[in-house]
N, C-alpha and C. Protein backbone atom coordinates (compact mmCIF):
# COMPACT_ATOMS: atom_id res chain seq x y z
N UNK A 1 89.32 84.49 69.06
CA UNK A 1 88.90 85.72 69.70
C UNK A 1 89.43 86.90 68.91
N UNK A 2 88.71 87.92 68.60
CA UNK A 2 88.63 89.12 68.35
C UNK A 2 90.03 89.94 69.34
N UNK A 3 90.78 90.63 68.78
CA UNK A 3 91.74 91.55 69.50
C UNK A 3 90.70 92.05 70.36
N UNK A 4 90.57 92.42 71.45
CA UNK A 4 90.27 93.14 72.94
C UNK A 4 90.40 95.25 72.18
N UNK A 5 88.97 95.63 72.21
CA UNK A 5 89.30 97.36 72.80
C UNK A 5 90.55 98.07 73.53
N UNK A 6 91.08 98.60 72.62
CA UNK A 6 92.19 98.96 73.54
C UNK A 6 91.63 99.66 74.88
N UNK A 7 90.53 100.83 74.53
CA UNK A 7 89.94 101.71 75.71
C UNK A 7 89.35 100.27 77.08
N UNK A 8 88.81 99.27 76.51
CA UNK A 8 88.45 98.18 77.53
C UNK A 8 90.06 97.60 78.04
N UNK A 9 91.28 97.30 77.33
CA UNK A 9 92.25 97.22 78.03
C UNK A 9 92.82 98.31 79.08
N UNK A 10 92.87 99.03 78.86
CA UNK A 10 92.60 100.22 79.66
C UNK A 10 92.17 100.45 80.75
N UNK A 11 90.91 100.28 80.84
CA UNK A 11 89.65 99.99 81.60
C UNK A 11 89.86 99.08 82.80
N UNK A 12 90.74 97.72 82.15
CA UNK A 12 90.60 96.97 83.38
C UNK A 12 91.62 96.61 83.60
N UNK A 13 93.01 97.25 83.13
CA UNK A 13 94.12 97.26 83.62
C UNK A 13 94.05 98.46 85.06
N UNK A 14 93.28 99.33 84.55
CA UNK A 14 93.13 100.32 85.86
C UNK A 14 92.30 100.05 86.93
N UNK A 15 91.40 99.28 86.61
CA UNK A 15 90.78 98.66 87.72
C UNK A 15 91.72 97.60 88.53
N UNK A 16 92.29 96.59 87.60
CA UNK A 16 93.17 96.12 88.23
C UNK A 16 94.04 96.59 89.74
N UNK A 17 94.84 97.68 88.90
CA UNK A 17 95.53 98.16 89.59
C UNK A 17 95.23 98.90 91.22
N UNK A 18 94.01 99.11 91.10
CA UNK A 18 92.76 99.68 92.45
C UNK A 18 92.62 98.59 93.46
N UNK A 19 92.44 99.04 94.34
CA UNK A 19 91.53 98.09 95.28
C UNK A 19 90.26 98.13 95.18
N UNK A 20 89.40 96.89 95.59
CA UNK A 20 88.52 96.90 95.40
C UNK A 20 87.63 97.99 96.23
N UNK A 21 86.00 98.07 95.65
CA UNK A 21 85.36 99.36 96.20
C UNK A 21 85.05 98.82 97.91
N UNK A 22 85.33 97.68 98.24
CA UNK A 22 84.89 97.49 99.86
C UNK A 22 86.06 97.63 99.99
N UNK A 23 87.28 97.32 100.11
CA UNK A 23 88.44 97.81 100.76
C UNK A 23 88.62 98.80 101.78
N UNK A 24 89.43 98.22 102.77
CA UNK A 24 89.46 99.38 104.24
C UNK A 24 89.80 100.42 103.74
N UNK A 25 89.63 101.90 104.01
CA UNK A 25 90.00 103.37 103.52
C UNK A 25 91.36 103.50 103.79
N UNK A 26 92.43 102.83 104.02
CA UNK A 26 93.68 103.15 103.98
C UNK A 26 94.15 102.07 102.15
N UNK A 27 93.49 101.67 101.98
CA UNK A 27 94.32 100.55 100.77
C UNK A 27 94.00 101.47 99.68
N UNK A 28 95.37 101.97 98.80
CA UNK A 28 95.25 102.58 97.85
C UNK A 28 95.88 101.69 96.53
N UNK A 29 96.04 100.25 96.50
CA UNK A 29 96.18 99.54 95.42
C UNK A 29 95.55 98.58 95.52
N UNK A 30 95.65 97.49 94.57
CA UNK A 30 94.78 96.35 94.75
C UNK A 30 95.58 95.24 95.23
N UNK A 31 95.49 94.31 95.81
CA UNK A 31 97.20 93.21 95.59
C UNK A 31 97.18 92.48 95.06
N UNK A 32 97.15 92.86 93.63
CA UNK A 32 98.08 92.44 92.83
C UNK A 32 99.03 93.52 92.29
N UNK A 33 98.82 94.62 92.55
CA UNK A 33 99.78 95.54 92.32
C UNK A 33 100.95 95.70 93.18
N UNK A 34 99.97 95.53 94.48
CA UNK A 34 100.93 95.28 95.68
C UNK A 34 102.41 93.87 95.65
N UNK A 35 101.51 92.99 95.38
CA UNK A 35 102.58 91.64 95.66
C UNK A 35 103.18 91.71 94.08
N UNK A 36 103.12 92.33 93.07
CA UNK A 36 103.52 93.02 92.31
C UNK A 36 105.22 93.38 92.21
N UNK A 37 105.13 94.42 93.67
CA UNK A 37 105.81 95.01 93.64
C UNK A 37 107.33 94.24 94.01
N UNK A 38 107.31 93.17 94.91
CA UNK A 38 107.90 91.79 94.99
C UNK A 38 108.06 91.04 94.08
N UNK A 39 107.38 90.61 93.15
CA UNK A 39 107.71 90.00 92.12
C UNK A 39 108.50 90.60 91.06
N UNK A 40 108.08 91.80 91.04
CA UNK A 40 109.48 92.19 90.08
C UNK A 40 110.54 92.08 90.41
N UNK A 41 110.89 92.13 91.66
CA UNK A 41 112.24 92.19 91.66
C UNK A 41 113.02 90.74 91.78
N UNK A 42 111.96 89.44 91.78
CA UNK A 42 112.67 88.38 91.09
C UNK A 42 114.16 88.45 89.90
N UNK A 43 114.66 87.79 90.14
CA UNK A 43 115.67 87.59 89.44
C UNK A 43 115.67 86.84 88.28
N UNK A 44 115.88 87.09 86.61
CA UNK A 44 116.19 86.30 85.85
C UNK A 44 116.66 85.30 85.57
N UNK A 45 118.40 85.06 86.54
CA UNK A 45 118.91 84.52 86.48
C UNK A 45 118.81 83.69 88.05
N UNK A 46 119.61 82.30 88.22
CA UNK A 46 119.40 81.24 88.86
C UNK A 46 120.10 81.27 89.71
N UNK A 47 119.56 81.19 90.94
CA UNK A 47 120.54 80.99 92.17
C UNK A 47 121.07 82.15 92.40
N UNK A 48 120.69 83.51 91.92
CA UNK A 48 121.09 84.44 92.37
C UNK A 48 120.83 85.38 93.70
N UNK A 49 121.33 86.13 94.72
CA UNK A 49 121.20 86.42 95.95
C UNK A 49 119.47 87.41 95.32
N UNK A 50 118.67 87.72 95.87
CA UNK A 50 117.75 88.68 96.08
C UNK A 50 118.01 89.71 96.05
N UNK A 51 117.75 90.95 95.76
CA UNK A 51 118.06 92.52 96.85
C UNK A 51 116.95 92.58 97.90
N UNK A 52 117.45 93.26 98.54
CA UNK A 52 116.43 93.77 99.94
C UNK A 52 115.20 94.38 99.15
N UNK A 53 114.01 93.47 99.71
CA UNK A 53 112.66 94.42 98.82
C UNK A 53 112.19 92.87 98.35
N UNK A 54 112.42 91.71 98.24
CA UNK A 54 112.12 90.81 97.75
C UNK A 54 111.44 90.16 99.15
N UNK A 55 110.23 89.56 98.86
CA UNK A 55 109.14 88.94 99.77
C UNK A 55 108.71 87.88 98.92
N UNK A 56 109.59 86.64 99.06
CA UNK A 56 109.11 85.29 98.91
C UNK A 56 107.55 85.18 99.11
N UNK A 57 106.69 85.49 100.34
CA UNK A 57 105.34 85.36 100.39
C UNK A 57 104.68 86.03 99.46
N UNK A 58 104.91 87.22 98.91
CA UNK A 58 104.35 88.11 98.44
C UNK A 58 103.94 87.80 96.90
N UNK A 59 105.56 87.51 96.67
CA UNK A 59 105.45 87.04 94.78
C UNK A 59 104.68 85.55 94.91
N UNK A 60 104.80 84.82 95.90
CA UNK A 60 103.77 83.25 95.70
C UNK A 60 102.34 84.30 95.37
N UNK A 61 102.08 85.18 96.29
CA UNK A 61 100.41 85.43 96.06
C UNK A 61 100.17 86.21 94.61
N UNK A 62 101.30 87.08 94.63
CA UNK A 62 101.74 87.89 93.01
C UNK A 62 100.95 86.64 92.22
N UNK A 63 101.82 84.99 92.10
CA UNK A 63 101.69 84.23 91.15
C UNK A 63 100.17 83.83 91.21
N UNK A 64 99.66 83.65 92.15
CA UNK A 64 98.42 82.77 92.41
C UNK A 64 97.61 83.87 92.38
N UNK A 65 97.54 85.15 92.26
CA UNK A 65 96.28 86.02 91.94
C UNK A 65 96.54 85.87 90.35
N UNK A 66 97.53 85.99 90.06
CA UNK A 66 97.68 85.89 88.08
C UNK A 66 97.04 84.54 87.75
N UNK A 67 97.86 83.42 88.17
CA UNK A 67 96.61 81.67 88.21
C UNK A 67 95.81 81.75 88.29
N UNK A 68 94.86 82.39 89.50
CA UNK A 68 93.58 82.21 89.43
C UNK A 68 93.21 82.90 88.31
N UNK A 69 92.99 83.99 87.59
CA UNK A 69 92.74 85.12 86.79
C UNK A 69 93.33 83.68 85.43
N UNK A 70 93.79 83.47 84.99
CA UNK A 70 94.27 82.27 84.11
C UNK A 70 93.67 80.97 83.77
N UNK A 71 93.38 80.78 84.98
CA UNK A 71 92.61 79.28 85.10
C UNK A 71 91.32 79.62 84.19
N UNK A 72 90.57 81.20 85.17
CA UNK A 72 89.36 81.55 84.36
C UNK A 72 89.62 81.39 82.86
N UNK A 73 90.23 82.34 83.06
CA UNK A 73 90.31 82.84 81.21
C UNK A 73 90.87 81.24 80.63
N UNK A 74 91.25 80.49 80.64
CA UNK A 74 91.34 78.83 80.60
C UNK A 74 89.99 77.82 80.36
N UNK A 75 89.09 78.06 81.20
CA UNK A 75 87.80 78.21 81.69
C UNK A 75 87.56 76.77 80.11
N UNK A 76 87.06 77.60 79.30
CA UNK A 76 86.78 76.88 77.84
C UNK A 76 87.97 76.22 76.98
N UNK A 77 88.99 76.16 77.79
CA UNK A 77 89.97 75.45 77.09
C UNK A 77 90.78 75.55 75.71
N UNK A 78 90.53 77.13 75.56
CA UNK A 78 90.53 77.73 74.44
C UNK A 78 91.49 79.28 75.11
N UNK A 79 92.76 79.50 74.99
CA UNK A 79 93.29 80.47 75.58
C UNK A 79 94.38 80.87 74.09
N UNK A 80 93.79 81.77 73.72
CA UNK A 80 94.56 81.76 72.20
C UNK A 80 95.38 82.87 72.16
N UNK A 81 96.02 83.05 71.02
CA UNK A 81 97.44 83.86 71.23
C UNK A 81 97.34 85.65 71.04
N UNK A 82 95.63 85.62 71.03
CA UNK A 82 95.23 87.01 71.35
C UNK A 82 94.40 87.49 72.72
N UNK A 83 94.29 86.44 73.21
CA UNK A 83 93.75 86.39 74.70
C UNK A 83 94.77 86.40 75.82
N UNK A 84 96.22 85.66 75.29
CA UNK A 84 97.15 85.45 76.20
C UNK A 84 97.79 87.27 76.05
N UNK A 85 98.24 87.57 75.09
CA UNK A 85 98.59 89.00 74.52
C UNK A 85 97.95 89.91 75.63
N UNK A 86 96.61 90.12 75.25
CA UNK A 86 95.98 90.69 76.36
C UNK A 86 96.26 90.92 77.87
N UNK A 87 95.57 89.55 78.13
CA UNK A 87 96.08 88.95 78.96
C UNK A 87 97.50 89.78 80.03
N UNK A 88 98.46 89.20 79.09
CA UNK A 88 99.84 89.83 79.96
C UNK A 88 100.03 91.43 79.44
N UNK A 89 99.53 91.82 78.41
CA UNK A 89 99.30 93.55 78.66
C UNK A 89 98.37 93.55 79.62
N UNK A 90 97.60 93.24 80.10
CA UNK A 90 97.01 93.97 80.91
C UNK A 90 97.30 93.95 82.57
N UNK A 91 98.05 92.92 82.81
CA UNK A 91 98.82 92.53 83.50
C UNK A 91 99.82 93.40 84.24
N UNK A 92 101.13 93.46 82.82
CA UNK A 92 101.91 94.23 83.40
C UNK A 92 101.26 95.93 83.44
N UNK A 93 100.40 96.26 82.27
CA UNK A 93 99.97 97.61 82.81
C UNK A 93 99.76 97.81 84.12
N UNK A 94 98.55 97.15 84.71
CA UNK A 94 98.73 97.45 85.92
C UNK A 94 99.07 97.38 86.99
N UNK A 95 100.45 96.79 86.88
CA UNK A 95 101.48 96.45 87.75
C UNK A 95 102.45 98.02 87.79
N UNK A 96 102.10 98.45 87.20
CA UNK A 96 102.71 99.82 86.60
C UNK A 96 104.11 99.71 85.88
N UNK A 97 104.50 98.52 85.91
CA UNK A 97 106.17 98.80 85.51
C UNK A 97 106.74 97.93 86.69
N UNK A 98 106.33 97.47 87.58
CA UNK A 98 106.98 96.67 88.56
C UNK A 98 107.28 95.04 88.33
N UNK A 99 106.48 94.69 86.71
CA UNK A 99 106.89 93.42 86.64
C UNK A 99 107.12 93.89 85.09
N UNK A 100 107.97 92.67 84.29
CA UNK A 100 107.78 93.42 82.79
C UNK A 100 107.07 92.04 82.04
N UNK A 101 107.06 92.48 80.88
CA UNK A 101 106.42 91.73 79.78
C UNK A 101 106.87 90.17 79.83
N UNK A 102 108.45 90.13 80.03
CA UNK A 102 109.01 88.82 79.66
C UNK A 102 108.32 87.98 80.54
N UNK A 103 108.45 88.64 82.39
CA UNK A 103 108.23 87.64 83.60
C UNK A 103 106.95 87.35 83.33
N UNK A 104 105.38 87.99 82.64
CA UNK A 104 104.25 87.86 82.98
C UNK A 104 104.01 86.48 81.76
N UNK A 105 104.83 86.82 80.72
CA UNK A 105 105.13 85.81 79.36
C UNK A 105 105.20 84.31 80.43
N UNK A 106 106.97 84.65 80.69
CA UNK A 106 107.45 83.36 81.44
C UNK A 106 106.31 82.28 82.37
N UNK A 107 105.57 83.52 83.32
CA UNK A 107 104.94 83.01 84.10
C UNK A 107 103.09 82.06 83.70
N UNK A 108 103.28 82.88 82.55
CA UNK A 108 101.93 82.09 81.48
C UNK A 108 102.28 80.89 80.71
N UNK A 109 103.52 81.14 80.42
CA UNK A 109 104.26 79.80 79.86
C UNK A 109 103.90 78.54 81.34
N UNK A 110 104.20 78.68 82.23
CA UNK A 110 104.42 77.76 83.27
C UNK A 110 103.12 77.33 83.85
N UNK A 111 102.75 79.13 83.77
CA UNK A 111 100.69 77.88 84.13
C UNK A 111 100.64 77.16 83.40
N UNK A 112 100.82 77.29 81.65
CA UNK A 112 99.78 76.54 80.84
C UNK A 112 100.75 75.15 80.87
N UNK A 113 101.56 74.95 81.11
CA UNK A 113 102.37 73.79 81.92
C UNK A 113 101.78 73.15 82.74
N UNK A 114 101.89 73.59 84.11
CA UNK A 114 101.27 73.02 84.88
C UNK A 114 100.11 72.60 84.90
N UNK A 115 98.74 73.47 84.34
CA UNK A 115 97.04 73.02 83.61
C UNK A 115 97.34 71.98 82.79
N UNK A 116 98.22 71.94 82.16
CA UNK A 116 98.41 70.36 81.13
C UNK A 116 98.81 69.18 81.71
N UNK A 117 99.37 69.70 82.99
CA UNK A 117 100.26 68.20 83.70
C UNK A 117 99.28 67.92 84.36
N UNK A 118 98.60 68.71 85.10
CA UNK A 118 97.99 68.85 86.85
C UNK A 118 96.33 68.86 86.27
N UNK A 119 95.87 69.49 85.56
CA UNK A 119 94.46 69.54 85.04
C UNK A 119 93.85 70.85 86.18
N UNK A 120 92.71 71.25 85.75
CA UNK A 120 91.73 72.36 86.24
C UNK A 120 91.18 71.86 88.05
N UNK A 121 91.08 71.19 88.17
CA UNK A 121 91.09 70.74 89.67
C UNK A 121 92.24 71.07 90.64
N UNK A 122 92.95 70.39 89.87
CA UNK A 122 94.23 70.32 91.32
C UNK A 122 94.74 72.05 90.99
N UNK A 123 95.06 72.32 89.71
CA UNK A 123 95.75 73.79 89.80
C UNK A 123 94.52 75.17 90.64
N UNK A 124 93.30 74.40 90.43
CA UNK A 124 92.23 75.13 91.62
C UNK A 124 93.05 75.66 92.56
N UNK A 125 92.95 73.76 93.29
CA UNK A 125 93.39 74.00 94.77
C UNK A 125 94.43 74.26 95.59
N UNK A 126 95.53 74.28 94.55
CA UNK A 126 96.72 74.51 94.70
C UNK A 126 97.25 76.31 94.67
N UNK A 127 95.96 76.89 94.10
CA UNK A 127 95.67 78.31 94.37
C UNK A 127 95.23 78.83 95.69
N UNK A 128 94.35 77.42 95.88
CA UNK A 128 94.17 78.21 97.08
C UNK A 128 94.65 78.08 98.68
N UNK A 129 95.77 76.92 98.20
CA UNK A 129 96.69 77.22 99.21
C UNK A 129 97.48 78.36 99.71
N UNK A 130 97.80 79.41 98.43
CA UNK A 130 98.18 80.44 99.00
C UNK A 130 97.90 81.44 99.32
N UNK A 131 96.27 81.49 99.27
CA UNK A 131 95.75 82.62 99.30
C UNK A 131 94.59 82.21 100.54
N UNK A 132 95.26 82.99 102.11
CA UNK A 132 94.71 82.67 103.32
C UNK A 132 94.06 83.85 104.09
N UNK A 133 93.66 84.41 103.37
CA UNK A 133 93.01 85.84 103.84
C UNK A 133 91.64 85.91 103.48
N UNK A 134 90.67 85.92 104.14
CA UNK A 134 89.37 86.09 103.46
C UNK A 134 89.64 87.68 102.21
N UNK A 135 90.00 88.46 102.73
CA UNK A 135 90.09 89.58 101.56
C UNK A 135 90.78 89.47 100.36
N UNK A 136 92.00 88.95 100.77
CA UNK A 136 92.68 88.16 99.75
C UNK A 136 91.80 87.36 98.22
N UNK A 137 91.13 86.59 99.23
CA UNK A 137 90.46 85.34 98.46
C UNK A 137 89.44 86.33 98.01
N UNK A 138 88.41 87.12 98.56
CA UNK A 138 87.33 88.35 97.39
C UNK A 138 87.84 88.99 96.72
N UNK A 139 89.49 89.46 96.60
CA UNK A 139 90.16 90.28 95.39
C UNK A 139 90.95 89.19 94.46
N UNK A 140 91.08 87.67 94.78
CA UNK A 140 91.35 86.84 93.38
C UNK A 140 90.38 86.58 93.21
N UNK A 141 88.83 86.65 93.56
CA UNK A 141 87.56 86.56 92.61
C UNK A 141 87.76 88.18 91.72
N UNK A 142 87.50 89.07 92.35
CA UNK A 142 87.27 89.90 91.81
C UNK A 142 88.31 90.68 90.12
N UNK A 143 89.73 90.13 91.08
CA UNK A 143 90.86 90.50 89.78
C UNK A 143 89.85 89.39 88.84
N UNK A 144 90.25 88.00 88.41
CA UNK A 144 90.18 87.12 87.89
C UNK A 144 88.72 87.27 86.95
N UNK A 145 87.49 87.94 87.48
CA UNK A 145 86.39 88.26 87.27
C UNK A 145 86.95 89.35 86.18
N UNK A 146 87.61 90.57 86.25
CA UNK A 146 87.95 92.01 85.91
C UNK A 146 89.12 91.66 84.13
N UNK A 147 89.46 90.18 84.88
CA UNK A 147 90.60 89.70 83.68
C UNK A 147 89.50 88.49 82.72
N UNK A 148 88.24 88.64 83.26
CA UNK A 148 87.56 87.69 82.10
C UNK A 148 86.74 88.75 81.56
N UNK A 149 86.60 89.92 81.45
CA UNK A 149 85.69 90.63 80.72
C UNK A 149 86.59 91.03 79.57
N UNK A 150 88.29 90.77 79.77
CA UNK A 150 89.04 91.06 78.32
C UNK A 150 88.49 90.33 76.84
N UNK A 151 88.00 89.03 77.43
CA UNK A 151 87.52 88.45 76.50
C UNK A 151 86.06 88.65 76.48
N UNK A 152 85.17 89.37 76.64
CA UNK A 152 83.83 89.79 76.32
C UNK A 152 82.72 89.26 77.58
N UNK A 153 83.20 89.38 78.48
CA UNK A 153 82.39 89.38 79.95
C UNK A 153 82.89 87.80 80.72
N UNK A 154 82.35 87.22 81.42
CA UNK A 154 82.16 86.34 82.26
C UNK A 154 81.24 85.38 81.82
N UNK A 155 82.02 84.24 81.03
CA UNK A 155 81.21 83.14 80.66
C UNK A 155 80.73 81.98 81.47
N UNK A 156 79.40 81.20 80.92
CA UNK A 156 79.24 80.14 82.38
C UNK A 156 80.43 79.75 82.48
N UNK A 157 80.99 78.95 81.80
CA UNK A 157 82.21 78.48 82.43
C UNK A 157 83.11 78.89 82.80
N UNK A 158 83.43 80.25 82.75
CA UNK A 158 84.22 81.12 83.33
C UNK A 158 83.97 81.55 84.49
N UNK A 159 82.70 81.10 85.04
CA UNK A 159 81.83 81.19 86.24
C UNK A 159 81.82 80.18 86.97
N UNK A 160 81.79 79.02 86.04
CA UNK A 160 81.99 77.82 86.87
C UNK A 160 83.17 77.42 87.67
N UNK A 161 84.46 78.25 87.29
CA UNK A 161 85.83 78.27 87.52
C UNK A 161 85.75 79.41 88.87
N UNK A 162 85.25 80.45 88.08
CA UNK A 162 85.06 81.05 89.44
C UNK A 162 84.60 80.45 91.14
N UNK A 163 83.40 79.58 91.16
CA UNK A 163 82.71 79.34 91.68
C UNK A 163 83.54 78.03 92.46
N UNK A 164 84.21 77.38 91.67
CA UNK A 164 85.30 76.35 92.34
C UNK A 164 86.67 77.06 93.12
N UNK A 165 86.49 78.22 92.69
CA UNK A 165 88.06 78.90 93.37
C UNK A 165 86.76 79.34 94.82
N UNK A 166 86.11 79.75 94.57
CA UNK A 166 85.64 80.39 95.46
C UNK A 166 85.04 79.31 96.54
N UNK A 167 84.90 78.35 96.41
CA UNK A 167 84.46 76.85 97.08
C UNK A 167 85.71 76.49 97.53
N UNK A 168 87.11 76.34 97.16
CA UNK A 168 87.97 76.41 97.40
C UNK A 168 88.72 77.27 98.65
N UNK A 169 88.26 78.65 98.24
CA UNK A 169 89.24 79.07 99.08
C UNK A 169 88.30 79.91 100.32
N UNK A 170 87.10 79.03 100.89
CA UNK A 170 86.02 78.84 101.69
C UNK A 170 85.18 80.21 101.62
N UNK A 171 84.63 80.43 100.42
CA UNK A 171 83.41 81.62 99.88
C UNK A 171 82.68 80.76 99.50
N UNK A 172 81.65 81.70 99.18
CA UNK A 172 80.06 81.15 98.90
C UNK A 172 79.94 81.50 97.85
N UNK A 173 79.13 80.93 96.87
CA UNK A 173 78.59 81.40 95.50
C UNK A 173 78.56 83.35 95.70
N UNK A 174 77.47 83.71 96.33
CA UNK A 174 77.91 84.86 96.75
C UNK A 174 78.71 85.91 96.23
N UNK A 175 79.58 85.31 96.82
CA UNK A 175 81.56 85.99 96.68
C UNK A 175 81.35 86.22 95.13
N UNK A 176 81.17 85.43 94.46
CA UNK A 176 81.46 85.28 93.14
C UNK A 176 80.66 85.74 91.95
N UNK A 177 79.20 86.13 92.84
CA UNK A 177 78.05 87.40 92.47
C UNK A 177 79.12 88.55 92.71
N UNK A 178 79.10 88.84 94.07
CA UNK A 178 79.84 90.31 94.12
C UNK A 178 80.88 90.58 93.40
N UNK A 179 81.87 89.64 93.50
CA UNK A 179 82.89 90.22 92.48
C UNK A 179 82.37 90.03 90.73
N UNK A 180 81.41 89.38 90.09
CA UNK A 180 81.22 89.71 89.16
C UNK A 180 80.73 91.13 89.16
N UNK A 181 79.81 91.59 89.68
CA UNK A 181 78.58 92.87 89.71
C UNK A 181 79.89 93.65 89.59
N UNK A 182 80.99 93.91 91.22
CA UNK A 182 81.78 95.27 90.97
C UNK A 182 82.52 95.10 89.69
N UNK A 183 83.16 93.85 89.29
CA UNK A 183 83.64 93.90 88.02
C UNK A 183 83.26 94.92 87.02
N UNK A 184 81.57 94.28 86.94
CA UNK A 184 80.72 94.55 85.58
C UNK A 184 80.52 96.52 86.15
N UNK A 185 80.53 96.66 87.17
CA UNK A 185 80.41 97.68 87.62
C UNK A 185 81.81 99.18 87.37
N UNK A 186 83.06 98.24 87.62
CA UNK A 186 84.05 99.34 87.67
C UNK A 186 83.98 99.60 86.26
N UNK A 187 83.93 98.53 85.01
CA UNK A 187 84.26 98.85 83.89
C UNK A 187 82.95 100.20 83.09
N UNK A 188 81.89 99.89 83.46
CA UNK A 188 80.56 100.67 83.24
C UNK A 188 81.10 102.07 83.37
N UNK A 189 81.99 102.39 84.92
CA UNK A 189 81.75 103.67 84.80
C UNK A 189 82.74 105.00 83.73
């Protein structure tokens, strides 16, 4: 793969960071910015106490909106060391600073772990154990959709991945129209 537009990194690091355009009129981030904000404050080190501000639930969904968004871009089995780059820039951009470079590194290290042990099925469904919100589940289509146009839009099989998360985490093909369209949509404007 071709290095990524910086102005398209840009683009959909800020979308990222948004809620989506159906979102109730009080949500002024997206969550992943939100559960974001929990995951940073993970700890480096092991066995160490938390500070107040840390939401165990929050950073699981933090992890599993980044997985799903991973799995895609995984999709062709081909995730190379300018896609992953991307990838976690665009990541922590629009996290604003609430997670850094190393944790989004660390945490790509461990998917592509687990996709090697577990395979594209089970790490599916194991996404979508944590993600129990119907809104929830239309903004990890939609992030995950927003994080496959880094690599030059939404491929079938990047669709086909879609379409299993979204079977998964009880959406309809549907789901996985709409969040492509606003995808293809936020970046257009």
């Amino acid at each position: 793969m071709s290095v990524p537009d910086e102005s398209l990194l840009g683009k959909v690091a800020t979308q990222l960071s948004r809620p989506p355009s159906y979102a109730a009129g009080g949500s002024k981030a997206s969550i992943l910015s939100i559960a974001a904000a929990s995951y940073g404050w993970k700890s480096a080190g092991d066995e160490v106490t938390q500070p107040t501000g840390f939401d165990p639930e929050a950073a699981r969904l933090f992890e599993s909106v980044v997985e799903a968004a991973f799995l895609v871009a995984n999709a062709d089995g081909d995730f190379d060391a300018a896609e992953q780059s991307a990838f976690a820039h665009v990541v922590v951009t629009a996290c604003g600073g609430l997670v850094v470079e190393r944790q989004v590194s660390a945490l790509l290290a461990d998917l592509a772990d687990q996709l090697s042990e577990d395979g594209m099925e089970k790490r599916v469904q194991m996404v979508s154990r944590s993600i129990v919100r119907e809104d929830q589940a239309r903004e990890v289509l939609r992030i995950a959709a927003l994080l496959a146009h880094v690599s030059g839009g939404v491929s079938d099989v990047e669709r086909d991945v879609l379409v299993k998360l979204a079977s998964e985490l009880k959406l309809d093909s549907n789901a996985v129209d709409a969040a492509i369209k606003e995808a293809g949509s936020a970046l257009a404007e």
